[in-house]
C-alpha atoms as a PDB file:
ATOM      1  CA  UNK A   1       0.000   0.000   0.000  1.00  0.00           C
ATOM      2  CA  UNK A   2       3.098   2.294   0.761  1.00  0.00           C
ATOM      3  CA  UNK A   3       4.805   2.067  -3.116  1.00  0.00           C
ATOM      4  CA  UNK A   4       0.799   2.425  -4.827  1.00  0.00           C
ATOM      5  CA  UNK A   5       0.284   5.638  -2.455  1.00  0.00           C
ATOM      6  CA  UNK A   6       4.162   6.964  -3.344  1.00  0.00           C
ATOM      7  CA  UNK A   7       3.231   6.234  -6.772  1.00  0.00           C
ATOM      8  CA  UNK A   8       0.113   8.557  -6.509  1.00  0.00           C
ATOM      9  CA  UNK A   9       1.960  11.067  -5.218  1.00  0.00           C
ATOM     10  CA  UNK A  10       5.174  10.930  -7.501  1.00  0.00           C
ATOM     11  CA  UNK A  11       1.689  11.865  -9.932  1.00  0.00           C
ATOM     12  CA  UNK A  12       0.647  14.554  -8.193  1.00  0.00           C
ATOM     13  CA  UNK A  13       4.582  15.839  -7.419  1.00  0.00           C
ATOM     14  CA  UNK A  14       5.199  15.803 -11.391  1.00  0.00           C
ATOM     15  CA  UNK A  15       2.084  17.734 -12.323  1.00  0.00           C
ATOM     16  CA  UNK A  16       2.807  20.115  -9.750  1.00  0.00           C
ATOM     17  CA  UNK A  17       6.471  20.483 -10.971  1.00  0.00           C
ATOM     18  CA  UNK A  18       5.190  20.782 -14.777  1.00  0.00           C
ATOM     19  CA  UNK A  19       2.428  23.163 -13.570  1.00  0.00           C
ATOM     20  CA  UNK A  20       5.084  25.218 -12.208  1.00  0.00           C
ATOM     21  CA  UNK A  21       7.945  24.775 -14.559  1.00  0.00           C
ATOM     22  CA  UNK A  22       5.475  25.892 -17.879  1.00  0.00           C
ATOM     23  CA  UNK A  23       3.557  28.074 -15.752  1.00  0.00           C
ATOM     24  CA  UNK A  24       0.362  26.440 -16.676  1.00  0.00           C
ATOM     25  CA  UNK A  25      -3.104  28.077 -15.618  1.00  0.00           C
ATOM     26  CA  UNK A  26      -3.969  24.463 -14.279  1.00  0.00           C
ATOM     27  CA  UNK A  27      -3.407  22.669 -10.812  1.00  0.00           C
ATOM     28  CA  UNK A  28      -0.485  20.392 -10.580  1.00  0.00           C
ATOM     29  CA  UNK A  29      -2.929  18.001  -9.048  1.00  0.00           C
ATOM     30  CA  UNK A  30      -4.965  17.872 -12.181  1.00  0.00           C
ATOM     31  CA  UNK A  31      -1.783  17.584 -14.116  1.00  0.00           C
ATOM     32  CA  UNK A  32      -0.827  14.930 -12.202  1.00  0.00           C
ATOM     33  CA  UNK A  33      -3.945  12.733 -12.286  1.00  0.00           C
ATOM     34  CA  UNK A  34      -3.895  13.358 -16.639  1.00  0.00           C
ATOM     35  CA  UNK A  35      -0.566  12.019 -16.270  1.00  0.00           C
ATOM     36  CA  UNK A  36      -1.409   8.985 -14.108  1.00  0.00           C
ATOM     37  CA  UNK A  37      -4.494   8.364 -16.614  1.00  0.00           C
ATOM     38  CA  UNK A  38      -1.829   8.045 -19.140  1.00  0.00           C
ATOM     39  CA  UNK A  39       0.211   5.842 -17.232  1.00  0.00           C
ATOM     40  CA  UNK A  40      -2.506   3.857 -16.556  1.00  0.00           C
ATOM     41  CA  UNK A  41      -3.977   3.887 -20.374  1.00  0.00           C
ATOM     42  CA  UNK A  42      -0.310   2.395 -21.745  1.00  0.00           C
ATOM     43  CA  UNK A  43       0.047  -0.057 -18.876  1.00  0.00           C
ATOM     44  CA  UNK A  44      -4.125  -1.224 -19.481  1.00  0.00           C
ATOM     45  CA  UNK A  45      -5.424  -0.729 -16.307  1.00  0.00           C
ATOM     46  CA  UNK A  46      -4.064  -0.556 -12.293  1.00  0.00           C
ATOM     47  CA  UNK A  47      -1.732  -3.106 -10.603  1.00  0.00           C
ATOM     48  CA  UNK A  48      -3.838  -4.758  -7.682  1.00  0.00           C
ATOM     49  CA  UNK A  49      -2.063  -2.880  -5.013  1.00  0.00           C
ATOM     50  CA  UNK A  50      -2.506   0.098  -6.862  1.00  0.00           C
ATOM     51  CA  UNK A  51      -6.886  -0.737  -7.219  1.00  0.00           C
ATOM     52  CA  UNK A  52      -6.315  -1.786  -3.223  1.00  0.00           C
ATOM     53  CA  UNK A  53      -5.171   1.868  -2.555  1.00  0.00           C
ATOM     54  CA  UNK A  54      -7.382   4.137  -4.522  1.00  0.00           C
ATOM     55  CA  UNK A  55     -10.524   2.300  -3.559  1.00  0.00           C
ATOM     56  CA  UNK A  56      -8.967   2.798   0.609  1.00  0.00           C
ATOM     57  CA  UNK A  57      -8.509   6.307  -0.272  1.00  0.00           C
ATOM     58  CA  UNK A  58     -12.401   7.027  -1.603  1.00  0.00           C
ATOM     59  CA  UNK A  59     -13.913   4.804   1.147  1.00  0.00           C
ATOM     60  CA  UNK A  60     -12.598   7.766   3.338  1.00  0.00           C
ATOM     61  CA  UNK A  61     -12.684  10.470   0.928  1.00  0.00           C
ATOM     62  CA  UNK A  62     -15.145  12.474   2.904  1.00  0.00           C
ATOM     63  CA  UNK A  63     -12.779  13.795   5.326  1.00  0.00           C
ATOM     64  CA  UNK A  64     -11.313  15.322   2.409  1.00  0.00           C
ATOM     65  CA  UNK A  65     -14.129  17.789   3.185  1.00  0.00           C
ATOM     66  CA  UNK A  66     -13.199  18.625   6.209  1.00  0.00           C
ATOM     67  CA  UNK A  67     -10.894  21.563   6.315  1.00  0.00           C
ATOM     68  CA  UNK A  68     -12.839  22.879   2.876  1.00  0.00           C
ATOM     69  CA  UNK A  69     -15.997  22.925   5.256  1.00  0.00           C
ATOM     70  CA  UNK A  70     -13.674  24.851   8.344  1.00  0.00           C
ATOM     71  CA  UNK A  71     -12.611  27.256   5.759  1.00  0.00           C
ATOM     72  CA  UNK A  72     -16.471  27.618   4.844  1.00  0.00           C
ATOM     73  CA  UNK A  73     -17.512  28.930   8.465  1.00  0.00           C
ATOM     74  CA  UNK A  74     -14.357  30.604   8.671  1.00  0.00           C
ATOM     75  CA  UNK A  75     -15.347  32.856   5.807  1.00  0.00           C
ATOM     76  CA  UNK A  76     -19.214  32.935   6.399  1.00  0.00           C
ATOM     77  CA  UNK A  77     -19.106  36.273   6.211  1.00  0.00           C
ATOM     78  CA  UNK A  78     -17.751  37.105   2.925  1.00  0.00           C
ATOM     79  CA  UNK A  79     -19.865  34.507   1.729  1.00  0.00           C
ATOM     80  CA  UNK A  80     -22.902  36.085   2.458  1.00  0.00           C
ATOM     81  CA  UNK A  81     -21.875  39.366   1.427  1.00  0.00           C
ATOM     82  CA  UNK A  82     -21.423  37.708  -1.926  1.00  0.00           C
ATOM     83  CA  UNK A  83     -23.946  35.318  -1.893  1.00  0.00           C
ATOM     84  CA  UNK A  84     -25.856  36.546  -5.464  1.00  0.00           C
ATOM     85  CA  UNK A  85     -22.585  36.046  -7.519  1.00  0.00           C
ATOM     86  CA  UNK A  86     -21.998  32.729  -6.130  1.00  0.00           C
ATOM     87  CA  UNK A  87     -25.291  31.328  -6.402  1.00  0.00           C
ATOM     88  CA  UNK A  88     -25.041  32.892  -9.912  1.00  0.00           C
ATOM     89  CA  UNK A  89     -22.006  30.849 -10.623  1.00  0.00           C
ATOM     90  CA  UNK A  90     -23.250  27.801  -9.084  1.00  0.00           C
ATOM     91  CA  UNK A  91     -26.588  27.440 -11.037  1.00  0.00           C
ATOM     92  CA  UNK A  92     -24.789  28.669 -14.492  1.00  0.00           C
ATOM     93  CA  UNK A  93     -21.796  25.918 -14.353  1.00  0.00           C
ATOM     94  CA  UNK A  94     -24.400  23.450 -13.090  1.00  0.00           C
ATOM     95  CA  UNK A  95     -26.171  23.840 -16.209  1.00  0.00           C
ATOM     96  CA  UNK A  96     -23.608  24.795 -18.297  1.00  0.00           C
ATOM     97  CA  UNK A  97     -22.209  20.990 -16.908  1.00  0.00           C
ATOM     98  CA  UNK A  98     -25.844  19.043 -17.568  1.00  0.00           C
ATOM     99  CA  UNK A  99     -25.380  20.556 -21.341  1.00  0.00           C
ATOM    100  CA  UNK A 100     -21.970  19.940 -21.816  1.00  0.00           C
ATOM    101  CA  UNK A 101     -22.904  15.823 -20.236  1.00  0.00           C
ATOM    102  CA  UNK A 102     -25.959  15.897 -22.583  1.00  0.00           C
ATOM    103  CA  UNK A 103     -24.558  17.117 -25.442  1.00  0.00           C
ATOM    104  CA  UNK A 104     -21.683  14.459 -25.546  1.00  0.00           C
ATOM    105  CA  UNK A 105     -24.103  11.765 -24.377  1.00  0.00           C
ATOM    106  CA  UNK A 106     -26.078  12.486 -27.427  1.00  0.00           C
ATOM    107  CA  UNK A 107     -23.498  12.657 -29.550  1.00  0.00           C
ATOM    108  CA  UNK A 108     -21.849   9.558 -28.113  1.00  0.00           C
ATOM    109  CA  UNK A 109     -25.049   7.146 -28.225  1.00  0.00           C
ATOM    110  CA  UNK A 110     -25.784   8.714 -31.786  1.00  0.00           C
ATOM    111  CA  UNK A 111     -22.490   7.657 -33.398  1.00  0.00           C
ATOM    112  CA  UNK A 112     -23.001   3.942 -31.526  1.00  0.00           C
ATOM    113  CA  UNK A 113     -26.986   3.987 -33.125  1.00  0.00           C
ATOM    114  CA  UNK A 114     -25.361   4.977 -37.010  1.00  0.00           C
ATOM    115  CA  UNK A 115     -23.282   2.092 -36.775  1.00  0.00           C
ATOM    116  CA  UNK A 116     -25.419  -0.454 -34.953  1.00  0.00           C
ATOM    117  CA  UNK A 117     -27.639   0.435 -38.381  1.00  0.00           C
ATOM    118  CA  UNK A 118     -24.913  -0.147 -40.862  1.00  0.00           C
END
């Protein structure tokens, strides 16, 4: 469990060291996890250890929401002085999401109907 969780973060540690050696506009963390998809893509699929440790890591991945919900009532406040622009934002990328998840759904199980018919 110790080499699959250094593994995940040598991921994380490159994106963050390409994020920050091209300057990219995108977390290293993000970076990281493309880069572990590609890993993961060549090699067709995780190791067992590697499975064993991600599926640990999202049994307990809600107290990954812990110090995210801390810094919410530490700033309760500000957030309610800017409540309109964040509800805003909230209900426009929500739907902005459902139509971007539609729209390649469609598109997806369209192509898969044109050649189911050929």
């Amino acid at each position: 469990m110790i080499a699959a969780f250094a593994l995940l973060l040598a991921f994380q540690l490159a994106g963050e060291a390409l994020r920050v050696a091209l300057h990219l506009p995108v977390p290293g963390p993000v970076i990281g996890m493309a880069l572990l998809l590609v890993w993961l893509v060549m090699r067709r699929g995780p190791d067992e250890p590697l499975r064993h440790t991600a599926g640990n890591l999202l049994q307990n991945l809600s107290l990954m929401f812990v110090p995210a919900g801390t810094g919410v009532m530490l700033h309760i406040g500000r957030l309610t002085d800017e409540a309109w622009p964040i509800a805003v934002a909230l209900v426009a990328s929500t739907v902005l999401g459902l139509a971007a998840t539609g729209l390649t759904l469609h598109l997806l199980t369209r192509n898969r109907n044109t050649g189911e018919n050929q």
